[in-house]
C-alpha atoms as a PDB file:
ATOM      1  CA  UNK A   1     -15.040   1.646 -11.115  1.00  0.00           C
ATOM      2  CA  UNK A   2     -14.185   4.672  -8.871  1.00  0.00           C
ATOM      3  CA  UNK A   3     -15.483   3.298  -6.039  1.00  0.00           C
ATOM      4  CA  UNK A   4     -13.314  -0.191  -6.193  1.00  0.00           C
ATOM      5  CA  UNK A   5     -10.230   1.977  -6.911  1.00  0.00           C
ATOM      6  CA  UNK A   6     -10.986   3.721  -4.022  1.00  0.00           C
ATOM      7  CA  UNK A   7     -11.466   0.830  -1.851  1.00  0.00           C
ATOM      8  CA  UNK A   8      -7.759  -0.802  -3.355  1.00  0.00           C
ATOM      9  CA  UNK A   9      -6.656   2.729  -2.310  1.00  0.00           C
ATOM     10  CA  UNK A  10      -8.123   2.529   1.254  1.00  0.00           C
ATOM     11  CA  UNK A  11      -7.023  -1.179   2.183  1.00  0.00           C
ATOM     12  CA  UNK A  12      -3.264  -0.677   0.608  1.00  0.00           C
ATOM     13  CA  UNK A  13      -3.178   2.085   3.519  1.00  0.00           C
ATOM     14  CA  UNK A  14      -4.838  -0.153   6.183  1.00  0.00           C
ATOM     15  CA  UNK A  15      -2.303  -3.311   4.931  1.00  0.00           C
ATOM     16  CA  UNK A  16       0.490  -0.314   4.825  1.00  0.00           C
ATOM     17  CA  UNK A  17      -0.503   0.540   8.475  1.00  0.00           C
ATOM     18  CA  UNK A  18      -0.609  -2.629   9.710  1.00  0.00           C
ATOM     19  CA  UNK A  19       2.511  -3.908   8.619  1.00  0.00           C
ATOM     20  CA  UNK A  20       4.420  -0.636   9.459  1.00  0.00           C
ATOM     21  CA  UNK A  21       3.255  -1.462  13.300  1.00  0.00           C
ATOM     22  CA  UNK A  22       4.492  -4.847  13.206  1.00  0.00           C
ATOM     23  CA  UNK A  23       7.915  -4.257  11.662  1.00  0.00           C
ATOM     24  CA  UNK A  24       8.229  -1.984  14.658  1.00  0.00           C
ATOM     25  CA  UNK A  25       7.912  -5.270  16.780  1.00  0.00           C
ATOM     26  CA  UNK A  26      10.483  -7.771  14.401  1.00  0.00           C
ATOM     27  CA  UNK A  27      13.172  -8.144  15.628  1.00  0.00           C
ATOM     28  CA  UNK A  28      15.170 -10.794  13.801  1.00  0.00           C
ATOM     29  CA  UNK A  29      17.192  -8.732  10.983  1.00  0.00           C
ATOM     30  CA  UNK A  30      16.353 -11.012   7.853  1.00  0.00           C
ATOM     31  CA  UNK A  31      12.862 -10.488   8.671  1.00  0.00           C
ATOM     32  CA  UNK A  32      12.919  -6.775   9.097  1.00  0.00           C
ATOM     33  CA  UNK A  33      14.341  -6.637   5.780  1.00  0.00           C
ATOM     34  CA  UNK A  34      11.612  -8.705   3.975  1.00  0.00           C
ATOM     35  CA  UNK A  35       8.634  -6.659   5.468  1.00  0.00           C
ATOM     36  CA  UNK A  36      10.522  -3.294   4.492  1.00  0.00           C
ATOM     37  CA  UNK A  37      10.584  -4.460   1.115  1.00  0.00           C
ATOM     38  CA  UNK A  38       6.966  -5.932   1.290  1.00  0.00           C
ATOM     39  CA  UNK A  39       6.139  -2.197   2.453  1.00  0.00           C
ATOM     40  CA  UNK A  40       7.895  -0.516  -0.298  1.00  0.00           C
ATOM     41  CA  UNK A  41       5.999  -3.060  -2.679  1.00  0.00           C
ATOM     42  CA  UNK A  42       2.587  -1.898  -1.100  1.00  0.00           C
ATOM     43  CA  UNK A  43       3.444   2.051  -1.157  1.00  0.00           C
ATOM     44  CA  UNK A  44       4.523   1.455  -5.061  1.00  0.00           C
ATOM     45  CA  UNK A  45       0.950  -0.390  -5.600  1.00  0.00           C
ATOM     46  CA  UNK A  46      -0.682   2.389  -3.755  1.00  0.00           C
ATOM     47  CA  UNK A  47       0.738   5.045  -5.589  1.00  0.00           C
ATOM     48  CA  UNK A  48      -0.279   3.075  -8.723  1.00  0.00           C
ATOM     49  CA  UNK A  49      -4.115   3.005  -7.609  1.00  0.00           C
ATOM     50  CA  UNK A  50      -3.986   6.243  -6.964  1.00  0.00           C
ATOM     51  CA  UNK A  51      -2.287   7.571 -10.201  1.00  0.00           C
ATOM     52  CA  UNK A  52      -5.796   4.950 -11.769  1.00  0.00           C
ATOM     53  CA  UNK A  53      -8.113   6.649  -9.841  1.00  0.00           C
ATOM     54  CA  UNK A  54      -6.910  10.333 -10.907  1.00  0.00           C
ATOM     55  CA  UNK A  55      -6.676   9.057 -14.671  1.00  0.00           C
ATOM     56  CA  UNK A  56     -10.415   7.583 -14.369  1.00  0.00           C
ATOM     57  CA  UNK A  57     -11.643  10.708 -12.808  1.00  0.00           C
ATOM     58  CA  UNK A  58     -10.206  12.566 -15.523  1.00  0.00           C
ATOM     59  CA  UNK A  59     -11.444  10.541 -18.312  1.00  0.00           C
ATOM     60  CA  UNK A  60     -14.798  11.832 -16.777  1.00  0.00           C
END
């Protein structure tokens, strides 16, 4: 169970990363504004599988 949550963890940063480099790139306005949002989705969702993998690890 760790493991996975640490893998969710790990590719929410690479998908974070990624997407971070190519709203750099956009640059049609509307756009912009939907990745920014998809970004703050993904850094919300990361924080979440993190705050899982501390409460697991605790449960321990």
């Amino acid at each position: 169970m760790e493991f996975v949550l640490m893998n969710v963890s790990h590719y929410l940063m690479f998908a974070y990363s990624d997407s971070r480099r190519a709203l750099e790139r956009i640059e049609d306005e509307e756009t912009r504004q939907q990745l920014q949002h998809g970004l703050r989705a993904l850094q919300i969702a990361w924080g979440q599988a993190d705050a899982v993998t501390l409460a697991v690890e605790r449960q321990r």
